[in-house]
N, C-alpha and C. Protein backbone atom coordinates (compact mmCIF):
# COMPACT_ATOMS: atom_id res chain seq x y z
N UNK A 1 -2.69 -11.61 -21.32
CA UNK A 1 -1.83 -11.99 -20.24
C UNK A 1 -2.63 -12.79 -19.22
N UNK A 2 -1.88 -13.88 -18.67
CA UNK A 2 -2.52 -14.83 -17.77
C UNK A 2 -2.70 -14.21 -16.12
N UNK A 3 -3.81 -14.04 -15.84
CA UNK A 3 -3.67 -13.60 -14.61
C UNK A 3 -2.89 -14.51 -13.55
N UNK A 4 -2.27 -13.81 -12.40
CA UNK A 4 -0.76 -14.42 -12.00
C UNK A 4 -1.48 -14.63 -10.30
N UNK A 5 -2.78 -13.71 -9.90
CA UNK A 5 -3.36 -13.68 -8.67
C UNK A 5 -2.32 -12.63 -7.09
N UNK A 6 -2.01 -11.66 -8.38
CA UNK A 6 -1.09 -10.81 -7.75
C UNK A 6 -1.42 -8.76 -8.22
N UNK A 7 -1.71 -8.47 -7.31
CA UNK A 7 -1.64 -6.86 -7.22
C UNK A 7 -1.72 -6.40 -9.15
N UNK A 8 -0.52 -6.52 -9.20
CA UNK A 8 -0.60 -5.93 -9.89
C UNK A 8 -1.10 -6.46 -11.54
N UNK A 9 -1.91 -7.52 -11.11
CA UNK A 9 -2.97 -8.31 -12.06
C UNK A 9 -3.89 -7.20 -12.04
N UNK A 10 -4.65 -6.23 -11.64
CA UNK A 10 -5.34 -5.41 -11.27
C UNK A 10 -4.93 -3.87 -11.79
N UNK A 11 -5.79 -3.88 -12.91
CA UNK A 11 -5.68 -2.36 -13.99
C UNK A 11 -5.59 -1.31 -13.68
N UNK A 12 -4.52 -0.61 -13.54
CA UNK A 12 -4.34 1.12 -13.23
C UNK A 12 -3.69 0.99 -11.98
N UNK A 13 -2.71 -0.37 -11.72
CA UNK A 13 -2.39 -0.28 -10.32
C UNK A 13 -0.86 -0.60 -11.14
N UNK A 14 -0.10 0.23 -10.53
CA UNK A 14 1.56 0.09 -10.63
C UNK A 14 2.35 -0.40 -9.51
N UNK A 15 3.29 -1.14 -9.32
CA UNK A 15 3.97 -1.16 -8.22
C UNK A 15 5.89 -1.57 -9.08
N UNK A 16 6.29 -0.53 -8.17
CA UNK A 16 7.67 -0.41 -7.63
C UNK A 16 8.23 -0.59 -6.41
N UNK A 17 9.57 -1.42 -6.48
CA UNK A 17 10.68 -1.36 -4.99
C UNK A 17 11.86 -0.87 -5.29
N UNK A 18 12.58 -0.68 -3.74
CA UNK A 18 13.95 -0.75 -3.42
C UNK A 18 14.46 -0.63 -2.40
N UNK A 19 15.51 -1.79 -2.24
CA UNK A 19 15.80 -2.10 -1.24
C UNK A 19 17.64 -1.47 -0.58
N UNK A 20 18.16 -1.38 0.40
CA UNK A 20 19.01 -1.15 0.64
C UNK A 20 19.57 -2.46 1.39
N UNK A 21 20.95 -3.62 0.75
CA UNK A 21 21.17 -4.29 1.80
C UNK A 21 21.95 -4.35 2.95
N UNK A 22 22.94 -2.98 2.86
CA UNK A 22 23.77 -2.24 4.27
C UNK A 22 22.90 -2.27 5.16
N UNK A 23 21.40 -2.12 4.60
CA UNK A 23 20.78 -0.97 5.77
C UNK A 23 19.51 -2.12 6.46
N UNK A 24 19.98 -3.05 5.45
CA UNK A 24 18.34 -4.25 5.95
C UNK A 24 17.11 -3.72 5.68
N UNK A 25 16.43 -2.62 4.45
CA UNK A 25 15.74 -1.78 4.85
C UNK A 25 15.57 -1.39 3.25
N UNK A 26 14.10 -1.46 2.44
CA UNK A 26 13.45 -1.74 1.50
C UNK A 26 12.06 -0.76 1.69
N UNK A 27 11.45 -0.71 0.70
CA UNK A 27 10.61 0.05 0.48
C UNK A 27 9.73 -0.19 -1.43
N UNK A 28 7.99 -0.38 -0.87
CA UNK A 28 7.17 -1.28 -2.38
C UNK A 28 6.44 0.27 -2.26
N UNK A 29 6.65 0.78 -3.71
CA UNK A 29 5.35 1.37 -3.79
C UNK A 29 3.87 1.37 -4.65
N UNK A 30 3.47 1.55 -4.81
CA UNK A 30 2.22 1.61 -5.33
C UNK A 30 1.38 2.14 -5.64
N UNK A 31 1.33 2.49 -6.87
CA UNK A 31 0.66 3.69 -7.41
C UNK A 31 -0.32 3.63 -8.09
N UNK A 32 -1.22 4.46 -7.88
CA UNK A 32 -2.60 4.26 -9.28
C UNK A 32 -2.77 5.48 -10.08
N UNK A 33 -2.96 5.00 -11.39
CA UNK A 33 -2.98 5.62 -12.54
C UNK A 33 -3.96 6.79 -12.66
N UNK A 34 -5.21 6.36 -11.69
CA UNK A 34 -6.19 7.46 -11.06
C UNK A 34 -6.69 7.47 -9.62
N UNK A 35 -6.90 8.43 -8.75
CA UNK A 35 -6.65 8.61 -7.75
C UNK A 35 -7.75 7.57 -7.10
N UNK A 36 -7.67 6.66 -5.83
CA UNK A 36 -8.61 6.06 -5.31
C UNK A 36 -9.21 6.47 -3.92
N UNK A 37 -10.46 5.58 -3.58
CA UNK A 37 -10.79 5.97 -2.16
C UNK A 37 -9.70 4.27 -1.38
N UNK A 38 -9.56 4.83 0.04
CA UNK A 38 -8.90 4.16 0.42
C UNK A 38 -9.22 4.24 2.34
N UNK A 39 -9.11 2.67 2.30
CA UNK A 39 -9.52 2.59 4.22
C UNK A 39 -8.67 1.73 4.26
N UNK A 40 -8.86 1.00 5.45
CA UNK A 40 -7.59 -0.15 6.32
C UNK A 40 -8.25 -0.37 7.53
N UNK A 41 -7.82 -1.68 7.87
CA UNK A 41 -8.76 -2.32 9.05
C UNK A 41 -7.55 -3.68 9.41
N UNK A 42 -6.88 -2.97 10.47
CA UNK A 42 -5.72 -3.84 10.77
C UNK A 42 -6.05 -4.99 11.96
N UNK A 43 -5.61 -5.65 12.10
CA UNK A 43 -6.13 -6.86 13.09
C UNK A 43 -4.69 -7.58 13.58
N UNK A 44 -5.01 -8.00 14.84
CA UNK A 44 -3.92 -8.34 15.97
C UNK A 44 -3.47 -7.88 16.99
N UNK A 45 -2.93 -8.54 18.18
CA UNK A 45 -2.60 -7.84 19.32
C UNK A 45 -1.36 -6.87 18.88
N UNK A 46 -0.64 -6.89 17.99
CA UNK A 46 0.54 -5.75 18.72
C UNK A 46 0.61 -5.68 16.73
N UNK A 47 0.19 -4.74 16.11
CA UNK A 47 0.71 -4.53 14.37
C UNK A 47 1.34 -3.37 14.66
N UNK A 48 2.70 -3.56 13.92
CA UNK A 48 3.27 -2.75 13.54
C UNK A 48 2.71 -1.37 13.01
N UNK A 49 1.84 -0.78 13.41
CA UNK A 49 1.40 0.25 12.12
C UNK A 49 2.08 1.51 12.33
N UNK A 50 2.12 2.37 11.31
CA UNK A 50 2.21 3.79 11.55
C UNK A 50 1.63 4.66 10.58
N UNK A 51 0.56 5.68 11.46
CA UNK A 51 0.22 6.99 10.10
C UNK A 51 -0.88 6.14 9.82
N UNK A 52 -1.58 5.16 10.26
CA UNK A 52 -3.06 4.66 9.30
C UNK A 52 -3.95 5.16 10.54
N UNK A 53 -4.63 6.04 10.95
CA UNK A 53 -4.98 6.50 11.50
C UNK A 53 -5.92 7.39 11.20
N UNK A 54 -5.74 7.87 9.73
CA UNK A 54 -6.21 8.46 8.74
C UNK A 54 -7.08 7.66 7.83
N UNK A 55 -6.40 6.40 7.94
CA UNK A 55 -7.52 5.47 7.04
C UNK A 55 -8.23 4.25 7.63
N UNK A 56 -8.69 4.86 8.85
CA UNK A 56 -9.69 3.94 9.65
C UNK A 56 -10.77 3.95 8.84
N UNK A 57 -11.49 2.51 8.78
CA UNK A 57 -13.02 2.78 8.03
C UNK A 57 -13.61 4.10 8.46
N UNK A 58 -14.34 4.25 9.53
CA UNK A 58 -15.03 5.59 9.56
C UNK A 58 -14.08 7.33 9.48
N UNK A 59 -12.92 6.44 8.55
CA UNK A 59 -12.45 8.09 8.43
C UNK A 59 -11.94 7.71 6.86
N UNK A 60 -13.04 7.24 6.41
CA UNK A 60 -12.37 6.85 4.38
C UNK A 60 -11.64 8.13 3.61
N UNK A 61 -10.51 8.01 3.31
CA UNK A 61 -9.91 8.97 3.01
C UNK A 61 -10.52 9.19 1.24
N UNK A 62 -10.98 10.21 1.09
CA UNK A 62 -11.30 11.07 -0.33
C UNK A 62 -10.82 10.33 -1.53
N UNK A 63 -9.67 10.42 -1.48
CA UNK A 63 -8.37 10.18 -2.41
C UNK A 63 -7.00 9.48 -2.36
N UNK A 64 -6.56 8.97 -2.60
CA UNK A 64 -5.07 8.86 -2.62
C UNK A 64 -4.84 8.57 -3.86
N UNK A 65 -3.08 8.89 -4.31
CA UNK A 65 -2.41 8.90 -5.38
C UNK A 65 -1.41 7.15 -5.50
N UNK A 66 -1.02 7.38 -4.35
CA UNK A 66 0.02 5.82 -4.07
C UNK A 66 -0.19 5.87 -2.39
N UNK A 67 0.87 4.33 -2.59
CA UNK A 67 0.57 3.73 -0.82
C UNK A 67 2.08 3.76 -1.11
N UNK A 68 2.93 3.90 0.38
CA UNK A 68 4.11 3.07 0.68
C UNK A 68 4.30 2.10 1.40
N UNK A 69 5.05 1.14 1.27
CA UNK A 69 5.08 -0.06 2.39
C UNK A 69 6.45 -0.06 2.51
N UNK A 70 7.05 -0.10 4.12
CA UNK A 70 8.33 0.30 4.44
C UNK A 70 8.61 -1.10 5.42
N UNK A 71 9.49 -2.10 4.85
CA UNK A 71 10.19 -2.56 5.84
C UNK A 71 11.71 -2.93 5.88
């Protein structure tokens, strides 16, 4: 398979969506096949974030199973 330069070009990584269009309001998830280490390092005056707080570099989380991305 030709690499496409997309996520899920990248082995043991799954991703799923769904979206609601009543609601304007969708949801990608992303899963790995074995559990990873995982950080985040967000940049800008005003990001949306919520709950990454946990995955500041100096707080590298152990493990995770999947990510959600909610918009």
């Amino acid at each position: 398979m030709t690499p496409r330069n997309l996520i899920t070009d990248v082995a043991g990584v799954l991703v799923s969506n769904a979206d609601d269009a009543r609601l304007v309001s969708g949801v990608t998830a992303i899963i790995f096949e074995e559990p990873r280490v995982a950080s985040v390092d967000i940049r800008g005056g005003a990001p949306g974030t919520r709950q990454t707080d946990r995955l500041e570099p100096h707080r590298t989380v152990e493990r995770i199973d999947n990510l959600e991305l909610y918009g």
